[in-house]
N, C-alpha and C. Protein backbone atom coordinates (compact mmCIF):
# COMPACT_ATOMS: atom_id res chain seq x y z
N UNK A 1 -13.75 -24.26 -8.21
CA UNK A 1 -12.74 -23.55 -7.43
C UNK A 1 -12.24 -22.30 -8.17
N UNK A 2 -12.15 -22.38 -9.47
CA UNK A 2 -11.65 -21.49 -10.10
C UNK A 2 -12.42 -20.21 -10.41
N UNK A 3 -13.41 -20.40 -10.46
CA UNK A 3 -14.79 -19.36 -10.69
C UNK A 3 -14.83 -18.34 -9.21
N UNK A 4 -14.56 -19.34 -8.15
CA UNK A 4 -14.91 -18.59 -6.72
C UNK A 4 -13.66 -18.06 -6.73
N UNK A 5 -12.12 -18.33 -7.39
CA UNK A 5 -11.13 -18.01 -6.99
C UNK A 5 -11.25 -15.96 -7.61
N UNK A 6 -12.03 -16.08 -9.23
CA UNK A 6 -12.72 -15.40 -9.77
C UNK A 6 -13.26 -14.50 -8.93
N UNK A 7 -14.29 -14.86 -8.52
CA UNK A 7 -15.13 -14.04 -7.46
C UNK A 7 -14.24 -13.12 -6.07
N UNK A 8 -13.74 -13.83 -5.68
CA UNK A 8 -12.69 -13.58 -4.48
C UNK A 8 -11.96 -12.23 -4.94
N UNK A 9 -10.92 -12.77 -6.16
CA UNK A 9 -10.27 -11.32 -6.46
C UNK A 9 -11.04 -10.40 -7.06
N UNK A 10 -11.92 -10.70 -7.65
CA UNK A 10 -12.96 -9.31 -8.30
C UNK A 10 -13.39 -8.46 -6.98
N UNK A 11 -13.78 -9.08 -5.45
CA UNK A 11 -14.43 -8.26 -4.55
C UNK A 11 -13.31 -7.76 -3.92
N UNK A 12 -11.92 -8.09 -4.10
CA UNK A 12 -10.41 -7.81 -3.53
C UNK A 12 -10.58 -6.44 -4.10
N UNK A 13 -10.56 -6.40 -6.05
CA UNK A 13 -10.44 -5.02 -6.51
C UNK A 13 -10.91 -4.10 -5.55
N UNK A 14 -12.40 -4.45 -6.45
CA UNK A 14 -13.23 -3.48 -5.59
C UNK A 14 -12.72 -3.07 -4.07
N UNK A 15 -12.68 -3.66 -2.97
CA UNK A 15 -12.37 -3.09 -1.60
C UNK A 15 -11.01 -2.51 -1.90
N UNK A 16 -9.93 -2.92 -2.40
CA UNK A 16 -8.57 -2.37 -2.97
C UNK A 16 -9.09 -0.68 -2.96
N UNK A 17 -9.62 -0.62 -4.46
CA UNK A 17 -9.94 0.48 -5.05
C UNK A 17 -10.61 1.41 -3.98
N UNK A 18 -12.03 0.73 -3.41
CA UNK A 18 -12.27 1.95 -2.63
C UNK A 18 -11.53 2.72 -1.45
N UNK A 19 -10.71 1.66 -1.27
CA UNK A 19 -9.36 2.12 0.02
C UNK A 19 -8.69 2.95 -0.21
N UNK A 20 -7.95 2.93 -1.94
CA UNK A 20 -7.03 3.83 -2.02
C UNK A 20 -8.15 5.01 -2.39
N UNK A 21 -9.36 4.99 -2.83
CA UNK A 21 -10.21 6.06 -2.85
C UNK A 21 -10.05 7.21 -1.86
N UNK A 22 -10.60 6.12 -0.89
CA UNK A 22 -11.07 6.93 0.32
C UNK A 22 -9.73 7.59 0.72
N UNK A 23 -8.61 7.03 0.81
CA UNK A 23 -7.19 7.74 1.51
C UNK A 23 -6.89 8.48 0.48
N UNK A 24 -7.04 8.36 -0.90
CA UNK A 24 -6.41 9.80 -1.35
C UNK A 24 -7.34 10.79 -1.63
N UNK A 25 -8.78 10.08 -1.58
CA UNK A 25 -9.57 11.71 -1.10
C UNK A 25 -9.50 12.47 0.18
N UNK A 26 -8.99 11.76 1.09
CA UNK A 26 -8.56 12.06 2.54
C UNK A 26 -7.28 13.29 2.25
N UNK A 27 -6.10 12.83 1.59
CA UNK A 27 -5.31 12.92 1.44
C UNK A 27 -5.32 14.50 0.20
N UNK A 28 -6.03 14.52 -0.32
CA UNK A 28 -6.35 15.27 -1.66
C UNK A 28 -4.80 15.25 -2.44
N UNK A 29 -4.92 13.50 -3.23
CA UNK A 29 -4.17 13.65 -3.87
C UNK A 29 -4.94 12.78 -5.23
N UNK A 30 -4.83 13.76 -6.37
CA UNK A 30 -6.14 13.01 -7.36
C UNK A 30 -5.24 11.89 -7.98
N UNK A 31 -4.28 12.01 -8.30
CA UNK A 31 -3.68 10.79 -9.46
C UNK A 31 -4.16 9.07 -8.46
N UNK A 32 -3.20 9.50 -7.49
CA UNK A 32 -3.80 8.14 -6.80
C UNK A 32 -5.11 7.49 -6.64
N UNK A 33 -5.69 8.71 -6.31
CA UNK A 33 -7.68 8.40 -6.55
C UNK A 33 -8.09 7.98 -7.84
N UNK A 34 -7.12 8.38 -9.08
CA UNK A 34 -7.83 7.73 -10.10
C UNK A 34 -6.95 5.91 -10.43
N UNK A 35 -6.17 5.97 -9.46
CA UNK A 35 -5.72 4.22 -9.76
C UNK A 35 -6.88 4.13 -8.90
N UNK A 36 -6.96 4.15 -8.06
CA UNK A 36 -8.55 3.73 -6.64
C UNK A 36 -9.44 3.28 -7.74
N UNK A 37 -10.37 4.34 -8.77
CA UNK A 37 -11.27 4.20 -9.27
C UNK A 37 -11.11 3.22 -10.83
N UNK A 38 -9.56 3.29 -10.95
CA UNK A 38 -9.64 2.40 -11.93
C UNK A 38 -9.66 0.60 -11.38
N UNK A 39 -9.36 0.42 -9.90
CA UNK A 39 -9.26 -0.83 -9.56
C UNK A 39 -10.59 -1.04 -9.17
N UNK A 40 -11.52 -0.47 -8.40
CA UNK A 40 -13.03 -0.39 -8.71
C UNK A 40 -13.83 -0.62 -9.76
N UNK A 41 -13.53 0.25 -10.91
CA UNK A 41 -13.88 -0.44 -12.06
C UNK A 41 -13.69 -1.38 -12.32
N UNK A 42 -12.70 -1.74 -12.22
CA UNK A 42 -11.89 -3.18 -12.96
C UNK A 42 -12.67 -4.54 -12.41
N UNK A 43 -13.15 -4.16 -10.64
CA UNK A 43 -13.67 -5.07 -9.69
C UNK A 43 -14.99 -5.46 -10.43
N UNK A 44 -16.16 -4.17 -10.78
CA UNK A 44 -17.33 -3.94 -10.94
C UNK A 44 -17.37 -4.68 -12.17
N UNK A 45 -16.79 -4.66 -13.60
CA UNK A 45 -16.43 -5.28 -14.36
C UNK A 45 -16.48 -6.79 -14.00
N UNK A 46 -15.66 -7.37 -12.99
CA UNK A 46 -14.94 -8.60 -13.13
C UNK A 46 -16.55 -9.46 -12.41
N UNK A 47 -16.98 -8.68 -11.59
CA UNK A 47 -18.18 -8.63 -10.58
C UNK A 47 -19.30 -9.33 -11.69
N UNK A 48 -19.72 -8.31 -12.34
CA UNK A 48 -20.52 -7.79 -13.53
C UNK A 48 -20.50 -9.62 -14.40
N UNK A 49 -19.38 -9.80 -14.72
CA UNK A 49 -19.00 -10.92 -15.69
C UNK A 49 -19.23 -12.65 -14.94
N UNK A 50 -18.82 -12.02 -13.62
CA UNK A 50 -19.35 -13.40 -12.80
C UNK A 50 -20.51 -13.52 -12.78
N UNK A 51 -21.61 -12.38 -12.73
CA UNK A 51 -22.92 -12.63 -12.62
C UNK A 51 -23.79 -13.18 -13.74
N UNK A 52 -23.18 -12.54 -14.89
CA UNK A 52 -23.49 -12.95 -16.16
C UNK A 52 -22.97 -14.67 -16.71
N UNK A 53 -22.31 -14.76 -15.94
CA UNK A 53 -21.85 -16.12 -16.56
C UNK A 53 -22.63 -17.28 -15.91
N UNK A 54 -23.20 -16.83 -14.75
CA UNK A 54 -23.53 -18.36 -13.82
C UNK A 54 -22.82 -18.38 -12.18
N UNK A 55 -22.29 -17.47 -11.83
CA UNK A 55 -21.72 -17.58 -10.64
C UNK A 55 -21.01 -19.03 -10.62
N UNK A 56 -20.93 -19.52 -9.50
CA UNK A 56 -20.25 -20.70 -9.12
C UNK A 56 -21.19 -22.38 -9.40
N UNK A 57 -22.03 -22.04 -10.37
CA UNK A 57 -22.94 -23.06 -11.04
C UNK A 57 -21.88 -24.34 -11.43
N UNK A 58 -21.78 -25.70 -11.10
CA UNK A 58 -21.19 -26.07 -11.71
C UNK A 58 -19.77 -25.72 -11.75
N UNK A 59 -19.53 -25.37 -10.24
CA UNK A 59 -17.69 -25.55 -9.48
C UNK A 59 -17.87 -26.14 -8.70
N UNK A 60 -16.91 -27.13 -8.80
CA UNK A 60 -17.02 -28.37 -8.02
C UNK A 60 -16.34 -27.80 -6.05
């Protein structure tokens, strides 16, 4: 449960991030675009680490 709970918010970032992306490139406002791309990262990262570990192998 805890691994998928894992998984869940890592793909949250990511869609998070590209949202505020897309609206403050809409918007042309850069500071906000770079929280966007830092919660993207953060997703791709968290993404990245689930894959490497085993995914949900062994969650009950």
């Amino acid at each position: 449960m805890r691994k998928r709970l894992f998984l869940v918010t890592s793909v949250a970032y990511v869609a998070l991030g590209l949202v505020i992306v897309a609206r403050s490139a809409f918007a042309h406002v850069l500071p906000v675009a770079v929280v966007g791309i830092v919660f993207v990262a953060l997703g791709v990262v968290r993404l990245r680490d689930y894959v490497r570990y085993g995914g949900t192998r062994g969650d009950s």
